[in-house]
Protein backbone atom coordinates (compact mmCIF):
# COMPACT_ATOMS: atom_id res chain seq x y z
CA UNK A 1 0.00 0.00 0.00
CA UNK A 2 2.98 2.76 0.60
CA UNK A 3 6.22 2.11 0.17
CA UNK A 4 8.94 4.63 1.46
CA UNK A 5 12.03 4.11 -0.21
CA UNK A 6 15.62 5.52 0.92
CA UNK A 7 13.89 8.40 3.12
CA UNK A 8 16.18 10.72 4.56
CA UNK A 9 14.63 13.85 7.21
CA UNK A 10 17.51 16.53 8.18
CA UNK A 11 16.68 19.27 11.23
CA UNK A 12 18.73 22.30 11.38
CA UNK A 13 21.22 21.52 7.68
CA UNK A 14 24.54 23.27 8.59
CA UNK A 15 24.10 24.47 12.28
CA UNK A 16 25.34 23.32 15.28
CA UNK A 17 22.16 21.55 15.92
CA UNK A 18 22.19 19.68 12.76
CA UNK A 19 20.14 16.18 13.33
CA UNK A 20 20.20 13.14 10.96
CA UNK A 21 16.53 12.34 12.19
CA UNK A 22 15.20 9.79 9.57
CA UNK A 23 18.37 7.44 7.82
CA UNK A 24 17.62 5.90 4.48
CA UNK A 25 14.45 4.91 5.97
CA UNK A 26 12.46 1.66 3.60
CA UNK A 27 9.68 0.27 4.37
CA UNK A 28 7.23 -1.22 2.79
CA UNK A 29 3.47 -1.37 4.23
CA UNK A 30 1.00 -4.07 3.12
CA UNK A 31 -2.81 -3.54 3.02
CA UNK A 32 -3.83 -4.65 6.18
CA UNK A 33 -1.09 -4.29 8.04
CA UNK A 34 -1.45 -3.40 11.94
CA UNK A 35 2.22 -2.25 12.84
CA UNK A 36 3.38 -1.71 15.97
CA UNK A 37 6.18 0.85 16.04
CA UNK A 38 8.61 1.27 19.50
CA UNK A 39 12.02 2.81 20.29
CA UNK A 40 13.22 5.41 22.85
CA UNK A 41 12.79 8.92 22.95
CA UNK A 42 14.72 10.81 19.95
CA UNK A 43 14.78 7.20 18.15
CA UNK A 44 12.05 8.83 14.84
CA UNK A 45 8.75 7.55 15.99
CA UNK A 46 7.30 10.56 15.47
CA UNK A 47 8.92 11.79 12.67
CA UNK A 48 8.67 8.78 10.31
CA UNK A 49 4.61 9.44 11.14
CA UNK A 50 4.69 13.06 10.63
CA UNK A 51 7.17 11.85 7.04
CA UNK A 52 4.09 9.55 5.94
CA UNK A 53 1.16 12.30 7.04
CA UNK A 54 3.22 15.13 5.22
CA UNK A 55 3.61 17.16 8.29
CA UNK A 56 7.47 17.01 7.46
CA UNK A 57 9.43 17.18 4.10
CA UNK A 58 11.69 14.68 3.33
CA UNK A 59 15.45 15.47 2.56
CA UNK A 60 15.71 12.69 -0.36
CA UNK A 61 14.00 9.56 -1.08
CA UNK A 62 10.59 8.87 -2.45
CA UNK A 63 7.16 7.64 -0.96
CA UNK A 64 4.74 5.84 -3.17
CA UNK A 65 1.03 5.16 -2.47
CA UNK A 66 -0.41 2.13 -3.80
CA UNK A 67 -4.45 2.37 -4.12
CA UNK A 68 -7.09 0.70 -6.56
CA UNK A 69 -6.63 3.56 -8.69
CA UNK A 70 -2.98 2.75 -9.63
CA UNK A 71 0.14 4.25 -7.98
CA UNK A 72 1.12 7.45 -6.83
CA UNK A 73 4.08 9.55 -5.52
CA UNK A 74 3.23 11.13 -2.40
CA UNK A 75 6.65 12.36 -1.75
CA UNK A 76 5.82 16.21 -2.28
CA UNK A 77 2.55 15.92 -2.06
CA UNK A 78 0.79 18.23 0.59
CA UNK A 79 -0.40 17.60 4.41
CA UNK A 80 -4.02 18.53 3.73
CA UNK A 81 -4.30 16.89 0.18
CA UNK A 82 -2.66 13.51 1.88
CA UNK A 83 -5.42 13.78 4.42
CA UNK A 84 -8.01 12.31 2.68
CA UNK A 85 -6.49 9.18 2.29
CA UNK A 86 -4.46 9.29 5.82
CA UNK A 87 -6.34 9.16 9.28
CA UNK A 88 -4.16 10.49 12.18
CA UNK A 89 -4.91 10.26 16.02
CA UNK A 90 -2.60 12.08 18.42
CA UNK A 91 -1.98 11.63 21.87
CA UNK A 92 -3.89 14.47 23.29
CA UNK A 93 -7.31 13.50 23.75
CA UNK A 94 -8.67 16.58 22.95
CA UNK A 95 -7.24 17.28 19.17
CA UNK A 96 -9.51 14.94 17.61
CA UNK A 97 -12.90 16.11 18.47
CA UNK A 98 -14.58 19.97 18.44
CA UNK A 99 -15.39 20.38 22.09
CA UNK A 100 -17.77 23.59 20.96
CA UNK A 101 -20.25 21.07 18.71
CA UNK A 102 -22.63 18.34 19.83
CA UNK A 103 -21.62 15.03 19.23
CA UNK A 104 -23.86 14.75 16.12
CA UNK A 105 -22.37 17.98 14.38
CA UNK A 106 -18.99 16.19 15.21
CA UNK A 107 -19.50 12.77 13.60
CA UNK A 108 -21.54 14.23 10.72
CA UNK A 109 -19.18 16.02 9.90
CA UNK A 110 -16.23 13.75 9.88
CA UNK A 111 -18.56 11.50 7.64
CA UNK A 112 -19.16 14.48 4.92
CA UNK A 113 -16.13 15.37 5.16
CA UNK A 114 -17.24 18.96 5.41
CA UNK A 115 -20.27 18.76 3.31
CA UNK A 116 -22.40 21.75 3.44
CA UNK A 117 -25.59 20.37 3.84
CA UNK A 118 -25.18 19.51 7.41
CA UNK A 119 -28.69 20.36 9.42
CA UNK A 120 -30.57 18.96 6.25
CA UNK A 121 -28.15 15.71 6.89
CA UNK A 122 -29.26 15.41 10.39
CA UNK A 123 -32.71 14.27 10.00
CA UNK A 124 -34.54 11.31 12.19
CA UNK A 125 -33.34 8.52 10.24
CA UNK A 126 -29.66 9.69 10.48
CA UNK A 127 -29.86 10.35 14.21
CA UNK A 128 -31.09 6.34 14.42
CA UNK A 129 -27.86 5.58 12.10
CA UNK A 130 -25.38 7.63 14.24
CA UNK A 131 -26.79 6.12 17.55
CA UNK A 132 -26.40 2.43 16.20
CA UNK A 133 -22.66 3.74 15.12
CA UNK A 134 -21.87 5.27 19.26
CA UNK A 135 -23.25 2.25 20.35
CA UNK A 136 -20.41 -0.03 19.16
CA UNK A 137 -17.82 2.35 21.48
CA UNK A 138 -19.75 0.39 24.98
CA UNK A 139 -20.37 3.92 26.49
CA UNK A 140 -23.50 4.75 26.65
CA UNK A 141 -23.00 7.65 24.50
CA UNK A 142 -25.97 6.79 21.71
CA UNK A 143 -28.35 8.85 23.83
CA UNK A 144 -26.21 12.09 24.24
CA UNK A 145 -26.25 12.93 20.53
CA UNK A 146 -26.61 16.78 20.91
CA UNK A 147 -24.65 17.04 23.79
CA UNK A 148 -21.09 18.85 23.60
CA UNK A 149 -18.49 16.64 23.00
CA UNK A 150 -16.47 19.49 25.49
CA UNK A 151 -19.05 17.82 28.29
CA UNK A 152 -17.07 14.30 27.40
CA UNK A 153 -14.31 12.31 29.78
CA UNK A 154 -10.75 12.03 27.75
CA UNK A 155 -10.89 8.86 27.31
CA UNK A 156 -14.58 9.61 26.00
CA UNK A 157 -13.73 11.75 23.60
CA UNK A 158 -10.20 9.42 22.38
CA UNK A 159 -12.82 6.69 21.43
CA UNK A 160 -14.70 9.11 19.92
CA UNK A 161 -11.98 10.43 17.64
CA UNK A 162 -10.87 7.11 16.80
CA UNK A 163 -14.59 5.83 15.74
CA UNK A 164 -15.03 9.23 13.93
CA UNK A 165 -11.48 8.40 11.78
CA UNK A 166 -12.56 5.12 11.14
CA UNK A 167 -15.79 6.53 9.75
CA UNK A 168 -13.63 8.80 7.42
CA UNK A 169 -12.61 5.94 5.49
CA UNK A 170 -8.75 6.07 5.37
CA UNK A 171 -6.81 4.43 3.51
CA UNK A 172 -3.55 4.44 6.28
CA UNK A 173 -4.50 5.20 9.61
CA UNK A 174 -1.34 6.60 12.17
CA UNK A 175 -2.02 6.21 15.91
CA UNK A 176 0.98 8.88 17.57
CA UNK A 177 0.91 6.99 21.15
CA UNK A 178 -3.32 7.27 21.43
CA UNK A 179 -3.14 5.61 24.60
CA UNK A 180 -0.50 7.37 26.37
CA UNK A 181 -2.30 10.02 27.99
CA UNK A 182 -5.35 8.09 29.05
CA UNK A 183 -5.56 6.32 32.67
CA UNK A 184 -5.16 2.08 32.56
CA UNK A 185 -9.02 1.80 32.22
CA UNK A 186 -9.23 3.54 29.68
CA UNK A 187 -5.89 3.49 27.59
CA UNK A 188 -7.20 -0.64 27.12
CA UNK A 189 -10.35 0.48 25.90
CA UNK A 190 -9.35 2.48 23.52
CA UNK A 191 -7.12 -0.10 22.22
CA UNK A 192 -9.58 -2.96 22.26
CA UNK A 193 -11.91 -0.66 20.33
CA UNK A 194 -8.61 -0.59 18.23
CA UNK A 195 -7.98 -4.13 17.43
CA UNK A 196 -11.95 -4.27 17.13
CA UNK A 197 -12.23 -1.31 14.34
CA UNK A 198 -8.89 -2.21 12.62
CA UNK A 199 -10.39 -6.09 12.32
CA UNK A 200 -13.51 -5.30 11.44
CA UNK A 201 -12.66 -2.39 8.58
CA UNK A 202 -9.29 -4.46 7.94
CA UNK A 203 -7.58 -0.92 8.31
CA UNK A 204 -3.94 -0.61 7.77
CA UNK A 205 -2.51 1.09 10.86
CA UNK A 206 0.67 2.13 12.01
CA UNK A 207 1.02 2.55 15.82
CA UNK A 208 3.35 4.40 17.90
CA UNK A 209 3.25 3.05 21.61
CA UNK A 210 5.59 3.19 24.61
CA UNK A 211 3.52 0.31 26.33
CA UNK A 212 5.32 -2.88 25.54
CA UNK A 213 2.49 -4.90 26.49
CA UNK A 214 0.40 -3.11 23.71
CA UNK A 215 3.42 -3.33 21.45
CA UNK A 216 3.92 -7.35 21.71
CA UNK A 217 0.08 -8.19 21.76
CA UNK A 218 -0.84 -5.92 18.92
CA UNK A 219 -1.11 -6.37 14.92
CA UNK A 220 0.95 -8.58 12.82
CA UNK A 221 4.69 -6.53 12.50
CA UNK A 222 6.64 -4.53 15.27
CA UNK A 223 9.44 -1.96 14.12
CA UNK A 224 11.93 -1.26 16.48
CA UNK A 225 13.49 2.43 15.74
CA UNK A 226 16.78 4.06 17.18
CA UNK A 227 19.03 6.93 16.40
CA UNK A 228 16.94 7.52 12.94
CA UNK A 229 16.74 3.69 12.10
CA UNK A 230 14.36 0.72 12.00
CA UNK A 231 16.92 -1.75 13.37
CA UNK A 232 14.17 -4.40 13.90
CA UNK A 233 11.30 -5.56 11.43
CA UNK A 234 9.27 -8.62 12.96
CA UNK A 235 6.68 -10.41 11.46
CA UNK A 236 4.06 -13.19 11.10
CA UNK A 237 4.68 -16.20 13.51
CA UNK A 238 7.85 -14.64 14.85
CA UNK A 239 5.58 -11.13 15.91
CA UNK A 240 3.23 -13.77 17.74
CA UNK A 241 5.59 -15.83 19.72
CA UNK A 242 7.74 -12.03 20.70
CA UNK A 243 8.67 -11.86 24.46
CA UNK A 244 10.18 -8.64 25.96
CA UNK A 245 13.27 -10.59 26.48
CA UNK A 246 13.55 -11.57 22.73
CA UNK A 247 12.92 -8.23 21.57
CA UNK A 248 16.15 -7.24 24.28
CA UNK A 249 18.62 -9.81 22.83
CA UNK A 250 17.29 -9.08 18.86
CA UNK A 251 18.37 -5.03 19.68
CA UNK A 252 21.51 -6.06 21.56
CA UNK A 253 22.23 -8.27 18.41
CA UNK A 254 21.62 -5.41 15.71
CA UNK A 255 22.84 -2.11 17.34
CA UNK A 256 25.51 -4.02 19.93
CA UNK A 257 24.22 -2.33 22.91
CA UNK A 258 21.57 -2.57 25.95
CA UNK A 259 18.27 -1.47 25.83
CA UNK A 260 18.25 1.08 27.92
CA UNK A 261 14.77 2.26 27.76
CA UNK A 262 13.10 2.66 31.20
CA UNK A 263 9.82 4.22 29.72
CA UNK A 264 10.06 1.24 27.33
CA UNK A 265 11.10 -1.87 29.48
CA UNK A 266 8.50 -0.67 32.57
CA UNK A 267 5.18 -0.05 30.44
């Protein structure tokens, strides 16, 4: 489905604070695919997510978008343009929803994709259709339809934002550590609902997470990532059968060093 090939990401060319953040990056995503993507701080999480949503240029290299329609280079292509094929959910849980609208304004939206016929969209039968859609999040939300999503709990509004992606339709969906800033009770909701949506929609995702137990359980590849590099690609029966310990002898075996990762080895 996207391929990035040789994919190089340079901070601050020529000063002092020059930083090699992305390193002849390849990769190659399958439709499908749920990867799981971990590392330590500074090891380009983040920016190999923000390189695929088109938040940040690329230095060289080339990304390539395989869809139904044939195949296209993304590589200059535009955030907001590469939007409508790629869903992104950040770790704040407040980024994805509008606080200020009800909850129906906020999923009728995302649907239309900022159609301009939104009160004449809203009419009984829709209102039945949108409950039937809240009602697969467990919360007890169908019945709060022109409530303010502002009125909502984080981890409300987190499942909210990741049913109202889904509903978008993408095509790649990035997950930027979703979980992170949600308590236990919720952070495993939100990932269930996860697992559930991505199954169910068989979405291609690629997931940045700090919690290890998320990381092994989770999708069908894990990337490991440090100093600008994916130093670890695991897949199929290998990804299953993944301990923590295995993952700590594979990095000691590629990059000849510990895992050092405290945030990483105590989530």
């Amino acid at each position: 489905m996207l391929a990035l090939r040789n994919v190089n990401v340079i901070f601050a060319r020529g000063t002092p604070d020059e930083n090699h953040a992305l390193k002849n990056i390849s990769l190659v995503i399958e439709k499908g695919d749920f990867i799981t993507v971990i590392g330590s701080n500074g090891a380009g999480k983040s920016t190999l997510l923000n390189v695929i949503a088109g938040t940040y240029g690329v230095e060289s290299g080339a990304m390539v978008l395989s869809t139904e329609k044939g195949e296209f280079d993304i590589t200059r292509e535009s955030e907001f343009k590469r939007a409508r094929r790629i869903g992104r959910i950040f770790q704040n849980p407040l980024l994805g929803t509008a606080g200020n609208m009800s909850l129906e304004d906020n999923l009728i939206i995302c649907e239309k994709k900022g159609y301009r016929g939104l009160k004449f969209s809203l009419n009984h039968t829709k209102r039945i259709e949108l409950q039937e859609k809240i009602r697969k999040l467990g919360l007890g939300l169908e019945g709060r339809l022109r409530d303010n999503v502002g009125l909502f709990s984080g981890g409300q509004r987190q499942a909210l934002t990741l049913l109202m992606t889904v509903l978008s339709r993408p095509e790649i969906l990035l997950l930027d550590e979703h979980t992170a800033a949600l308590d236990p009770v919720n952070a495993e909701l939100v990932m269930n609902l996860t697992r559930q949506f991505a199954r169910e929609q068989n979405l291609t995702v690629l997931m940045i997470t700090h919690n290890m137990k998320h990381a092994l359980e989770t999708g069908n590849r894990l990337l490991m990532m440090d100093s600008g590099e994916i130093v670890l690609d695991i897949g199929g029966a290998e990804k299953q059968n993944l301990t923590l310990a295995d993952l700590q002898e594979r990095f000691k075996a590629a990059k000849h060093k510990d895992l050092e990762s405290d945030k990483m080895l105590l989530s």
